[in-house]
Protein backbone atom coordinates (compact mmCIF):
# COMPACT_ATOMS: atom_id res chain seq x y z
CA UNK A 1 0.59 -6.05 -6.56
CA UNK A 2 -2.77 -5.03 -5.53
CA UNK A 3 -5.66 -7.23 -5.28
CA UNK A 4 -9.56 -6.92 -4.68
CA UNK A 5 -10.86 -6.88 -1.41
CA UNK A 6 -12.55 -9.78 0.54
CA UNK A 7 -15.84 -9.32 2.51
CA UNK A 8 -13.86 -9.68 5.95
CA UNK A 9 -11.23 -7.06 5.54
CA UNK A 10 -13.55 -3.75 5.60
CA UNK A 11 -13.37 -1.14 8.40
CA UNK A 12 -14.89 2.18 8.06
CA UNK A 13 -12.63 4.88 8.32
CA UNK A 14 -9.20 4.33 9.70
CA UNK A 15 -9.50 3.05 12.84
CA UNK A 16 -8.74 -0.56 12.00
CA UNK A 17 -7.02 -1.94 9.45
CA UNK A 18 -6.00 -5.61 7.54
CA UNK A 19 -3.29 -6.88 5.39
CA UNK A 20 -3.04 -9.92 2.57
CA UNK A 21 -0.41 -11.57 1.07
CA UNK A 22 2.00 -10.15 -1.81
CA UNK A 23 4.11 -12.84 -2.90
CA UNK A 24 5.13 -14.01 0.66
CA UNK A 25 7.42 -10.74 1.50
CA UNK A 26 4.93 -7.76 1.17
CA UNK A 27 1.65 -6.70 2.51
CA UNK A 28 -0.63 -4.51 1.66
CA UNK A 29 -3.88 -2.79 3.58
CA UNK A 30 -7.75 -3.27 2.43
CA UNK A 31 -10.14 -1.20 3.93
CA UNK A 32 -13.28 1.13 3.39
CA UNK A 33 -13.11 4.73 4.12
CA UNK A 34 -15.97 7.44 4.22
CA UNK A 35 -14.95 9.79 2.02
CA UNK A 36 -17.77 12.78 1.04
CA UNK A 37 -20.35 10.91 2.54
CA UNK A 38 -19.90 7.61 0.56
CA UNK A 39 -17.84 4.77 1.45
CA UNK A 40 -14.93 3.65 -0.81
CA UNK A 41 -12.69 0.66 -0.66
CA UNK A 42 -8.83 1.50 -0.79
CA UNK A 43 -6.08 -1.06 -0.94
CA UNK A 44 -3.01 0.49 -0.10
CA UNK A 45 0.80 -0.63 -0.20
CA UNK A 46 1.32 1.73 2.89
CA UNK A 47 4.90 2.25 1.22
CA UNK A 48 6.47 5.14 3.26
CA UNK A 49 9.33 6.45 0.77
CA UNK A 50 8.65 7.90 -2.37
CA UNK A 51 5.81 9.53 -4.35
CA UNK A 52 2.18 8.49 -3.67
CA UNK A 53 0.33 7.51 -7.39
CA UNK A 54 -3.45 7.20 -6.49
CA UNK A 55 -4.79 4.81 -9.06
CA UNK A 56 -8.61 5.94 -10.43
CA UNK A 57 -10.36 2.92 -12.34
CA UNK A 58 -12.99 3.04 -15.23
CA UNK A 59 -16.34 1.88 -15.70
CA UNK A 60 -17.96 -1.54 -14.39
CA UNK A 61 -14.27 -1.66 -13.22
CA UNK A 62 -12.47 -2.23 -9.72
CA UNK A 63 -9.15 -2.24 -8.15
CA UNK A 64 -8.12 -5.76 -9.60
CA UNK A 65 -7.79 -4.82 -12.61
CA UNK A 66 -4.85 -2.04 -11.91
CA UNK A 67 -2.69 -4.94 -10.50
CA UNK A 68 -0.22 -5.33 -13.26
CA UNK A 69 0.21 -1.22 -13.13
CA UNK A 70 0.39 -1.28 -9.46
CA UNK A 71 3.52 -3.83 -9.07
CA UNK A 72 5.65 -1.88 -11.66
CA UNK A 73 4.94 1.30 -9.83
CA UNK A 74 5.69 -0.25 -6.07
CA UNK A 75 9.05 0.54 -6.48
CA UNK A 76 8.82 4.12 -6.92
CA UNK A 77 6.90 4.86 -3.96
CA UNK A 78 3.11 4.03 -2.45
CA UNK A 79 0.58 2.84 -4.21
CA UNK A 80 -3.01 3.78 -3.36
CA UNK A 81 -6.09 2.13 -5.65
CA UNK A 82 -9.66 2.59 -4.63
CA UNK A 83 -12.74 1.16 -5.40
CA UNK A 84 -15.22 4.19 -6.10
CA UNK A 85 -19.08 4.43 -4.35
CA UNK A 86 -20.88 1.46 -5.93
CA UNK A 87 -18.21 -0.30 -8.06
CA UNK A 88 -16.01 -3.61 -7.09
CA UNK A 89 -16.18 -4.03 -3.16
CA UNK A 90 -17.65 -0.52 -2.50
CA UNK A 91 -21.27 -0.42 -1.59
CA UNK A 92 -23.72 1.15 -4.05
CA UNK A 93 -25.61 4.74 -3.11
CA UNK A 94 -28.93 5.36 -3.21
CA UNK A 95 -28.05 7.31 -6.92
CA UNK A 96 -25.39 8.27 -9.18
CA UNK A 97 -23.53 10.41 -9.32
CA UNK A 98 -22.08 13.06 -11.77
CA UNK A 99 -18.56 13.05 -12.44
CA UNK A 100 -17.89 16.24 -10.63
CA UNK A 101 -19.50 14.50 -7.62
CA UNK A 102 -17.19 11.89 -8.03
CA UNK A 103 -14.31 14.36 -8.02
CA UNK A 104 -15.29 15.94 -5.03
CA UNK A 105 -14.94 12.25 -3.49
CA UNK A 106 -11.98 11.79 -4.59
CA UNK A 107 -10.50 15.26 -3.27
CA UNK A 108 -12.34 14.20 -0.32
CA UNK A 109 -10.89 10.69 -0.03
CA UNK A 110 -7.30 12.51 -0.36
CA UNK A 111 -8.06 14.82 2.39
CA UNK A 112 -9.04 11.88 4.94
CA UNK A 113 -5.49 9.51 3.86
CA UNK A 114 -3.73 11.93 4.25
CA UNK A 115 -2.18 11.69 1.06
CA UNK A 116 -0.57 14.90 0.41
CA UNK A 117 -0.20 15.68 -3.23
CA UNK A 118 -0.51 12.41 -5.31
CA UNK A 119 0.24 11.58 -8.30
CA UNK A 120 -3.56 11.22 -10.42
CA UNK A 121 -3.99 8.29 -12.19
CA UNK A 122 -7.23 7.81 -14.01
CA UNK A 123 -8.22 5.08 -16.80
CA UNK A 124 -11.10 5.45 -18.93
CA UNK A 125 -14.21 6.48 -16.70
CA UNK A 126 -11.49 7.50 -13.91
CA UNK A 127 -9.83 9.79 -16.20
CA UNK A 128 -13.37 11.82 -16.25
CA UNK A 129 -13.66 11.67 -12.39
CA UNK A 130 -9.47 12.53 -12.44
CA UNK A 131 -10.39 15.56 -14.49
CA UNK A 132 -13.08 16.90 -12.49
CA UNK A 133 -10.88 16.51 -9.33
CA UNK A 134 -7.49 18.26 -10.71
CA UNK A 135 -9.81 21.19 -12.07
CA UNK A 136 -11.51 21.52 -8.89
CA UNK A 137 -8.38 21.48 -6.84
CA UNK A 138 -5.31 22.59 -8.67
CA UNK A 139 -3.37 22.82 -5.20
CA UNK A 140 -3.93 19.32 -4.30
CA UNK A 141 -2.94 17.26 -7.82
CA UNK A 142 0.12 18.75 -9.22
CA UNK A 143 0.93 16.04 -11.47
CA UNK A 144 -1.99 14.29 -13.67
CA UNK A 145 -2.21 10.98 -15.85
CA UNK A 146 -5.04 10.18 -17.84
CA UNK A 147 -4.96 6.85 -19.60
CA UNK A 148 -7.80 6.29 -22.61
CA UNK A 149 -9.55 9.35 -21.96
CA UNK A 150 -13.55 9.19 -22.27
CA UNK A 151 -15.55 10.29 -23.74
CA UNK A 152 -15.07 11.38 -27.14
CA UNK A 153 -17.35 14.14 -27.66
CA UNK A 154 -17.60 13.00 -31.95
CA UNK A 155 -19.25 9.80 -30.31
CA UNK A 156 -20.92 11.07 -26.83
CA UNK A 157 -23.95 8.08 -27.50
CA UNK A 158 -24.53 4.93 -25.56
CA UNK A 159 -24.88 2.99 -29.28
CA UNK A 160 -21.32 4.34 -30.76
CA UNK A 161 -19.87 3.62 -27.52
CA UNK A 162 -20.84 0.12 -27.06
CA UNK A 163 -19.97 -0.47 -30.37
CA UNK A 164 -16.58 0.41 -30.10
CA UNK A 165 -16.29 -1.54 -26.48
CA UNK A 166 -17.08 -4.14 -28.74
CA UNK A 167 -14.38 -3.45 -31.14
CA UNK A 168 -11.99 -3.24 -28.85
CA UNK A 169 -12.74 -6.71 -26.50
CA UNK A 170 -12.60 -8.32 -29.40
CA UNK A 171 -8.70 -7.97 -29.61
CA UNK A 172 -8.15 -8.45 -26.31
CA UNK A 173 -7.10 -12.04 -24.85
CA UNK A 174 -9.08 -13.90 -22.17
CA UNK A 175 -7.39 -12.39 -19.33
CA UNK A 176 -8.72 -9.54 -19.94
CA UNK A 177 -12.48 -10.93 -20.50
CA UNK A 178 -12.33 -12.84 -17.41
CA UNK A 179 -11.22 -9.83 -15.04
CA UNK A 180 -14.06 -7.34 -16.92
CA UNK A 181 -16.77 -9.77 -16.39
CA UNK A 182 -16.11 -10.41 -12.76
CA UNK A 183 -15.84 -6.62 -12.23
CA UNK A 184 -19.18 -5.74 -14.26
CA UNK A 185 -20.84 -8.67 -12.10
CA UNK A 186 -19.99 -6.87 -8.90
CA UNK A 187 -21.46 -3.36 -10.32
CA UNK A 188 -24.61 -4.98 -11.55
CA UNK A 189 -26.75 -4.06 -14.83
CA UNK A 190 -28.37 -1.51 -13.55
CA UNK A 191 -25.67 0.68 -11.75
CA UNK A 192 -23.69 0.15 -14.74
CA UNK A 193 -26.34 1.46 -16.66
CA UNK A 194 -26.80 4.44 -14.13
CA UNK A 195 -23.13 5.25 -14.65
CA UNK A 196 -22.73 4.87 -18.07
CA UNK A 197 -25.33 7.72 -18.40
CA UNK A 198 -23.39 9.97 -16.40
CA UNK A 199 -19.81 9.54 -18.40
CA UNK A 200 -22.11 10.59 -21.55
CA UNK A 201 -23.94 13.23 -19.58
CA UNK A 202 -20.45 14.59 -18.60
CA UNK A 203 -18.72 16.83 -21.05
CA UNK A 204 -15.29 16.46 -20.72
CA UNK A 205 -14.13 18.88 -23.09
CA UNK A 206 -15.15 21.68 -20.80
CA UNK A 207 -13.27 20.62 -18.03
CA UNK A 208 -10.35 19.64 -19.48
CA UNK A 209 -8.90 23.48 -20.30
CA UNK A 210 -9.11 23.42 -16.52
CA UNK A 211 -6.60 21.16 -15.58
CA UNK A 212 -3.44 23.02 -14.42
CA UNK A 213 -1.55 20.07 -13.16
CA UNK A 214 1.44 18.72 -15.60
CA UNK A 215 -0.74 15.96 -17.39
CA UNK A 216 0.38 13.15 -19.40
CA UNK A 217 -2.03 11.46 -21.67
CA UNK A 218 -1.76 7.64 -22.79
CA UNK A 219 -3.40 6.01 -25.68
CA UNK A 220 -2.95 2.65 -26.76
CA UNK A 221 -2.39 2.96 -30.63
CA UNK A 222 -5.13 0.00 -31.36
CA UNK A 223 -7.82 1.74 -29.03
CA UNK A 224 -11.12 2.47 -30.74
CA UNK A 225 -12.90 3.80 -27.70
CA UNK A 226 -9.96 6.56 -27.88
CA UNK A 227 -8.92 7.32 -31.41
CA UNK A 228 -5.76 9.10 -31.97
CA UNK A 229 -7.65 12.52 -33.13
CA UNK A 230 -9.53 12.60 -30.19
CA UNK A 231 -6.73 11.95 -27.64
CA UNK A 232 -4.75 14.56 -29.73
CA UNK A 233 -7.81 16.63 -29.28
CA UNK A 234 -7.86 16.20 -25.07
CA UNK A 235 -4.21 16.83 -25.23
CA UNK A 236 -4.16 20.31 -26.58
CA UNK A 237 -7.62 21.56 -24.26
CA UNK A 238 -5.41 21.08 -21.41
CA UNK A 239 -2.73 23.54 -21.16
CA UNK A 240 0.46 21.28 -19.87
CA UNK A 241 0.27 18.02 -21.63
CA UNK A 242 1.98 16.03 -23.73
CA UNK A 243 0.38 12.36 -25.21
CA UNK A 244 2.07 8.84 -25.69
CA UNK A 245 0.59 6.03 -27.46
CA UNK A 246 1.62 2.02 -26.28
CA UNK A 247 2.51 0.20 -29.23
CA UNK A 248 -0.13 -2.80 -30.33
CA UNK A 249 -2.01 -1.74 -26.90
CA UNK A 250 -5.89 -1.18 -27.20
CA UNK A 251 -8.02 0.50 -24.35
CA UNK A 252 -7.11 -1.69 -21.57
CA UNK A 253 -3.72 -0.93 -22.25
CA UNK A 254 -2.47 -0.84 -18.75
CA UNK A 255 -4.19 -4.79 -17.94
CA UNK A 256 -1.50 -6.23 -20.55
CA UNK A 257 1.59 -3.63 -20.19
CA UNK A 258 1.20 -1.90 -17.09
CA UNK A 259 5.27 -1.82 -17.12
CA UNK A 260 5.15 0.15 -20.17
CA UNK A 261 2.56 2.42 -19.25
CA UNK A 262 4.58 2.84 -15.46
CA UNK A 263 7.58 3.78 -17.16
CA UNK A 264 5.85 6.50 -18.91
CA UNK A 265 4.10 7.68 -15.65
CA UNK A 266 7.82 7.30 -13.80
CA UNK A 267 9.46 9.64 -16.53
CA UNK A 268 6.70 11.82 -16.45
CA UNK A 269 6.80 12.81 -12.25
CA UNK A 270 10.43 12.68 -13.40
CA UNK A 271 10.14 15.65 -15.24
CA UNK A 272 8.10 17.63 -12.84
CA UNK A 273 10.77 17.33 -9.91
């Protein structure tokens, strides 16, 4: 299970590294990396055998939050989350930036693990940043996952948006309040603000047709950030994809069932071997 990192476990780079807890009998690595010029904070099960699944979190949002997703997936392989320039532990740049910068990161950060050909795993915000990387670099991300894709071009406004956010928290338990409000604390007002402009500055649609990895899409059937047309609508731009929906699951779908949504993402790479 992954957790966030702690203010003494950050190295830059790779030259040092430092390990916490996982239920007594496994450890896992926290540390920040320069990747593209920024510096992002990774927390990695260092798991040897099996398929990497690099785990790409939304907006406001941190590695935390991917925990419950993380432990189903441990057995299948290594787990890799990060912490993107300016959210959770990472530090904030001097501006933001657009989600093809934040692709280019992420290729970036790939490059500099040495991570070979992950499997892409991107909720909400990340599945944005996700996009931009797999279109940019086909060769690197053969297999894609995009969970609650954003943003939904019929509702590409701060107001409809937050409205639906709304909507949507308001079915959710107090778990889930409790680990978005620590998250959004970390990111601060005003980043937040700075990023949310570039998810509705970013239009998705155009990038999608460019994905030419083997993509699964996941909506949770009560999501209305993500309603079904439009997730039926970023399923057929991209040209191998196929959609599921997790039954009585709203946008944080993967917080409450992350074994559902792993066993979707297992039979998925499944296919592609």
């Amino acid at each position: 299970m992954l957790r966030q990192a702690t203010g003494n476990e950050t190295v830059s780079g790779r030259e040092t590294a430092s390990t916490a807890d996982l239920g007594n009998t496994e450890t896992m690595t926290v540390r920040k990396v320069q990747a593209g010029g920024y510096t992002v904070v990774t927390t990695d099960t260092d798991v040897v055998a099996g398929r990497t699944f690099l785990l790409v979190h939304g907006i406001g949002m941190g590695i935390s939050y991917f925990a419950q997703l993380s432990s189903a997936l441990e057995s299948q392989g290594r787990v890799v989350a990060i912490d993107l320039p300016g959210f959770g532990d990472a530090p904030e740049p001097k501006n933001a930036l657009t989600m093809a910068e934040m692709g280019a990161v992420l290729i970036n950060f790939v490059e500099v693990e040495g991570l070979g050909k992950p499997v892409l795993v991107g909720h909400s915000m990340g599945t944005q940043v996700v996009a931009e990387a797999a279109a940019q670099r086909p060769d690197l991300f053969p297999e894609v996952v995009l969970v609650a894709p954003t943003v939904n071009q019929h509702e590409r406004s701060i107001p409809q948006q937050a409205m639906r956010i709304v909507q949507d928290l308001f079915r959710e338990n107090p778990k889930v309040w409790a680990m978005g409000m620590q998250n959004y604390a970390k990111t601060g007002p005003r980043w937040f603000l700075k990023k949310l402009n570039s998810m509705m500055d970013h239009d998705v649609e155009e990038t999608l047709p460019k994905i030419m990895a083997h993509t699964l899409v996941v909506r949770g059937n009560r999501d209305p950030v993500c309603p079904h047309d439009w997730v039926e609508e970023v399923t057929a731009l991209i040209p191998n994809a196929r959609m599921v929906e997790v039954k009585g699951r709203g946008h944080e779908t993967m917080v409450k069932d992350g074994a559902c949504v792993a066993a979707y993402i297992v039979e998925h790479v499944k296919q592609d071997a």
